[in-house]
C-alpha atoms as a PDB file:
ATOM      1  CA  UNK A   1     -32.716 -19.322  43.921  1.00  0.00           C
ATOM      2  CA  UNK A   2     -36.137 -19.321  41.474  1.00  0.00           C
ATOM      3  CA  UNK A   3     -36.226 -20.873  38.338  1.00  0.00           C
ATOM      4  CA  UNK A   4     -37.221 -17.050  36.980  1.00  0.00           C
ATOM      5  CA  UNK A   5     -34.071 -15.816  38.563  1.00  0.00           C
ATOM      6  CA  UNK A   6     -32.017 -17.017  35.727  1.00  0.00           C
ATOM      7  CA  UNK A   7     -31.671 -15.463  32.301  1.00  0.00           C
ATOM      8  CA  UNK A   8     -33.591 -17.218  29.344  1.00  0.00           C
ATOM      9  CA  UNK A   9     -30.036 -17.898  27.569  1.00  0.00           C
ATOM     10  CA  UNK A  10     -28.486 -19.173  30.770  1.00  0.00           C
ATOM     11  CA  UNK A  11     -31.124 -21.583  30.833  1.00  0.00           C
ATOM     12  CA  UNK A  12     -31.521 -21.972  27.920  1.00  0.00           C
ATOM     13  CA  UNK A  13     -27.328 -22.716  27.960  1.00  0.00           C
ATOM     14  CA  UNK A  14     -27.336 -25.183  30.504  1.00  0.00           C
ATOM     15  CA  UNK A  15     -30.273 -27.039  29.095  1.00  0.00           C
ATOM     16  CA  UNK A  16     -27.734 -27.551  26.129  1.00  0.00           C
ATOM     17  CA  UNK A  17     -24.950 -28.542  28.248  1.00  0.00           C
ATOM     18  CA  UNK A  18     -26.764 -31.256  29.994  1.00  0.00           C
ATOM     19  CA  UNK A  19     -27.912 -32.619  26.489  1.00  0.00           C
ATOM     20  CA  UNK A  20     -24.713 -32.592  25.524  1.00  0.00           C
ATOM     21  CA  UNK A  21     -23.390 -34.885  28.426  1.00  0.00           C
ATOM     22  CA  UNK A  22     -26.246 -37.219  28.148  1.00  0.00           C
ATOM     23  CA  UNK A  23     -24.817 -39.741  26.129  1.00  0.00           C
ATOM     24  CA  UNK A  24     -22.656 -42.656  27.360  1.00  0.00           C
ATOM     25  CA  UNK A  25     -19.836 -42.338  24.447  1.00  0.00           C
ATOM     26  CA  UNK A  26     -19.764 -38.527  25.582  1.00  0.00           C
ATOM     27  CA  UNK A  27     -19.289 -38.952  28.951  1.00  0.00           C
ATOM     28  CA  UNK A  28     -16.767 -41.801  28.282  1.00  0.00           C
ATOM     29  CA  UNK A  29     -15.116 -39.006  25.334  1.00  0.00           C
ATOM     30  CA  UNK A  30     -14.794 -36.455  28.254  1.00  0.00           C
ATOM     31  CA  UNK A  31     -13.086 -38.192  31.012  1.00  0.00           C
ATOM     32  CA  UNK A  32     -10.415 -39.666  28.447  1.00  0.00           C
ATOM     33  CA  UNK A  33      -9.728 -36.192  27.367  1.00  0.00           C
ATOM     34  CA  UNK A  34      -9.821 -34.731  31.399  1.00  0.00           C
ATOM     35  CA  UNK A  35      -6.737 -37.228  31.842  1.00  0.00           C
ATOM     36  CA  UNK A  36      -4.769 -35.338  28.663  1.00  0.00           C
ATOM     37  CA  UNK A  37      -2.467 -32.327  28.836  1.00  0.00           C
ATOM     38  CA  UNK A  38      -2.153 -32.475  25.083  1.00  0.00           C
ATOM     39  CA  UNK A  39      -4.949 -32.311  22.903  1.00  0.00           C
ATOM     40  CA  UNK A  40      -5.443 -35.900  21.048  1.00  0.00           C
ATOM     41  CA  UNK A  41      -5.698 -36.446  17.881  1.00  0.00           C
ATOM     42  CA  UNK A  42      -9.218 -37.892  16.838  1.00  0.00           C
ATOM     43  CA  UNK A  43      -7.601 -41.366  15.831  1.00  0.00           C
ATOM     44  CA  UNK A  44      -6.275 -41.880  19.231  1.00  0.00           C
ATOM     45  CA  UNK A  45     -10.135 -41.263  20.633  1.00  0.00           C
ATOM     46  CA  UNK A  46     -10.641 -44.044  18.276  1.00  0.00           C
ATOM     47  CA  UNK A  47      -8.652 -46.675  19.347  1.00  0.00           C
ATOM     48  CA  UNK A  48      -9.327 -45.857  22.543  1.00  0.00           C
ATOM     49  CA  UNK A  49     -13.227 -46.037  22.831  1.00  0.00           C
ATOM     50  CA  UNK A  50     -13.012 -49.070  20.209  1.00  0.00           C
ATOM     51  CA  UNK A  51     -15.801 -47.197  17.830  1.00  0.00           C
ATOM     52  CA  UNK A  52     -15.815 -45.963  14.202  1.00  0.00           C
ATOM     53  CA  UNK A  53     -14.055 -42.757  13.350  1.00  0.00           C
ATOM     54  CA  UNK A  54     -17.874 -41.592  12.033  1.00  0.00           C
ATOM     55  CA  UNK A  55     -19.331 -42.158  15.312  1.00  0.00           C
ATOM     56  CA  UNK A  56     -16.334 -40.741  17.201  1.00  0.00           C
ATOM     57  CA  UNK A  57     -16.288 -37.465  14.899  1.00  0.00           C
ATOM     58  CA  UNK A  58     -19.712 -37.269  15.805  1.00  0.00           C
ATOM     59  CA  UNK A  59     -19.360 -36.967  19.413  1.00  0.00           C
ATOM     60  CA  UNK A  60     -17.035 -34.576  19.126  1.00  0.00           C
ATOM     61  CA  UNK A  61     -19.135 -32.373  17.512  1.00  0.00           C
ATOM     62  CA  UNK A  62     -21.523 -32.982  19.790  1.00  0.00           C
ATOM     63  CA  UNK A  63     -19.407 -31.139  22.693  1.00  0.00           C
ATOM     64  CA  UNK A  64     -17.240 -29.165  20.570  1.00  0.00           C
ATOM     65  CA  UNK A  65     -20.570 -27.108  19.731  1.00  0.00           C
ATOM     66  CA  UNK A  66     -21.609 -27.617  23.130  1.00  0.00           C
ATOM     67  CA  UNK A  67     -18.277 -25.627  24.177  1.00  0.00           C
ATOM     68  CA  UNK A  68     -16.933 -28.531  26.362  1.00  0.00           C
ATOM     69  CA  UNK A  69     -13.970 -29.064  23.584  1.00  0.00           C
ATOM     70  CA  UNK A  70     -11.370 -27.113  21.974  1.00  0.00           C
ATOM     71  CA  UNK A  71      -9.887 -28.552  18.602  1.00  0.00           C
ATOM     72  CA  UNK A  72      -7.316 -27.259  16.301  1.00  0.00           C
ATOM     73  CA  UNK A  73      -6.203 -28.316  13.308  1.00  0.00           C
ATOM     74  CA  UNK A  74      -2.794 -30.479  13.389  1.00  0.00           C
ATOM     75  CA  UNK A  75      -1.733 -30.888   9.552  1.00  0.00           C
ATOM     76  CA  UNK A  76      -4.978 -33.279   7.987  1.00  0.00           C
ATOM     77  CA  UNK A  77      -6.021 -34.208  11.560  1.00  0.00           C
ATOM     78  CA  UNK A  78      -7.969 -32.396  14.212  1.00  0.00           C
ATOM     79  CA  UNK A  79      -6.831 -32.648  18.019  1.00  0.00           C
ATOM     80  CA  UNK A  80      -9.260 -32.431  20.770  1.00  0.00           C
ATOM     81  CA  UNK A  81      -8.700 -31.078  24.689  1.00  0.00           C
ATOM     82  CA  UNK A  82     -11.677 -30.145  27.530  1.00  0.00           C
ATOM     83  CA  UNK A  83     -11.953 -26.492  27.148  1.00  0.00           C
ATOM     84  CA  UNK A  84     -10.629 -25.450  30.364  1.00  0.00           C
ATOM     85  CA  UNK A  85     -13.589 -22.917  30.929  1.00  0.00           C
ATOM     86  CA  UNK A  86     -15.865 -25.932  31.806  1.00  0.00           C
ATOM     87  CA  UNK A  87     -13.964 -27.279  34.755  1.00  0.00           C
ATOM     88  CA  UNK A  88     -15.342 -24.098  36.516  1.00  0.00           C
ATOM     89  CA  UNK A  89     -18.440 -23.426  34.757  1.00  0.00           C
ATOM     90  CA  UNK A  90     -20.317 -26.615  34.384  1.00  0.00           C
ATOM     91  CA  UNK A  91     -19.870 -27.400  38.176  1.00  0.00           C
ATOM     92  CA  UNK A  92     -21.006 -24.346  38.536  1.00  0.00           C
ATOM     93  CA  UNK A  93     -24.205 -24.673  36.673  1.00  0.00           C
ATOM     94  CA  UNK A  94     -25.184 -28.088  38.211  1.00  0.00           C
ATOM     95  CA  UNK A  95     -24.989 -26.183  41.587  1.00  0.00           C
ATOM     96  CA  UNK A  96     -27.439 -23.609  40.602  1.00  0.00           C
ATOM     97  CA  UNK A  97     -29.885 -25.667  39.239  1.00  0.00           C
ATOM     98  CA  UNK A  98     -29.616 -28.553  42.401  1.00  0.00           C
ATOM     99  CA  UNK A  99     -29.857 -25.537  44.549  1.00  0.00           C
ATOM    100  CA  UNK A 100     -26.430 -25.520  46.270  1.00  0.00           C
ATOM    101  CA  UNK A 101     -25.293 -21.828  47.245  1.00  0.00           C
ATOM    102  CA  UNK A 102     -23.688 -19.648  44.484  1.00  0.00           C
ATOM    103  CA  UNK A 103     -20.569 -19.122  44.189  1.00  0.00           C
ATOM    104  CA  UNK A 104     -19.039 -15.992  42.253  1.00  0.00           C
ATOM    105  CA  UNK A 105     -19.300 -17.373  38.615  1.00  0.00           C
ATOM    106  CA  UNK A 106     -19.165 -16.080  35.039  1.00  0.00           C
ATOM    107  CA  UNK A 107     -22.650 -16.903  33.368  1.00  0.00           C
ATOM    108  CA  UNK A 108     -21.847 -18.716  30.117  1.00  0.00           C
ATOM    109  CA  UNK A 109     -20.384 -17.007  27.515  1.00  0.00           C
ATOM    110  CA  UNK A 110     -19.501 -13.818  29.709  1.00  0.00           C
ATOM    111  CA  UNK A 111     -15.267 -13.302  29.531  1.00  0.00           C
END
């Protein structure tokens, strides 16, 4: 598959993705929150990565934005899960772009 074969917003999409991942407090964000059924409250992300609740808030943001989160407001705290939609769509992506054969898969933000 071409480069010109994808859609300006799906590349446009992924490019945001993989910004979004490139960070080593992200990455480290996302696989506590893979190992969660729950979402966490953000003081628990806290403790756990050992960094500021600034810093941590701003990660979040970071790949809430970036679609990889969900949060929801929990009383005066906000609880964070991996959006379930990018278990199948970011693999998905990465395929695509390291040339792998398609698979049948939603472009991003298609329902």
């Amino acid at each position: 598959m071409s480069e010109t074969s994808l859609a300006p917003e799906t590349v446009e999409e992924y490019a945001r993705w993989f910004r979004a991942l490139a960070d080593p407090t992200r990455i480290r964000i996302m696989r506590f929150l893979s190992g969660r059924t729950d979402p966490v409250p953000v003081g628990e992300i806290v403790v756990h990565l050992g960094l500021n609740q600034s810093t941590v808030s701003h990660h979040l943001k970071i790949l809430h934005t970036a679609r990889f989160l969900t949060r929801r407001r929990a009383g005066a705290s906000m609880r964070y899960a991996v959006n379930p939609r990018c278990v199948t769509e970011f693999p998905s992506a990465a395929d695509i772009l390291l040339g792998a054969p398609i698979r049948s898969c939603p472009e991003p933000g298609s329902s």
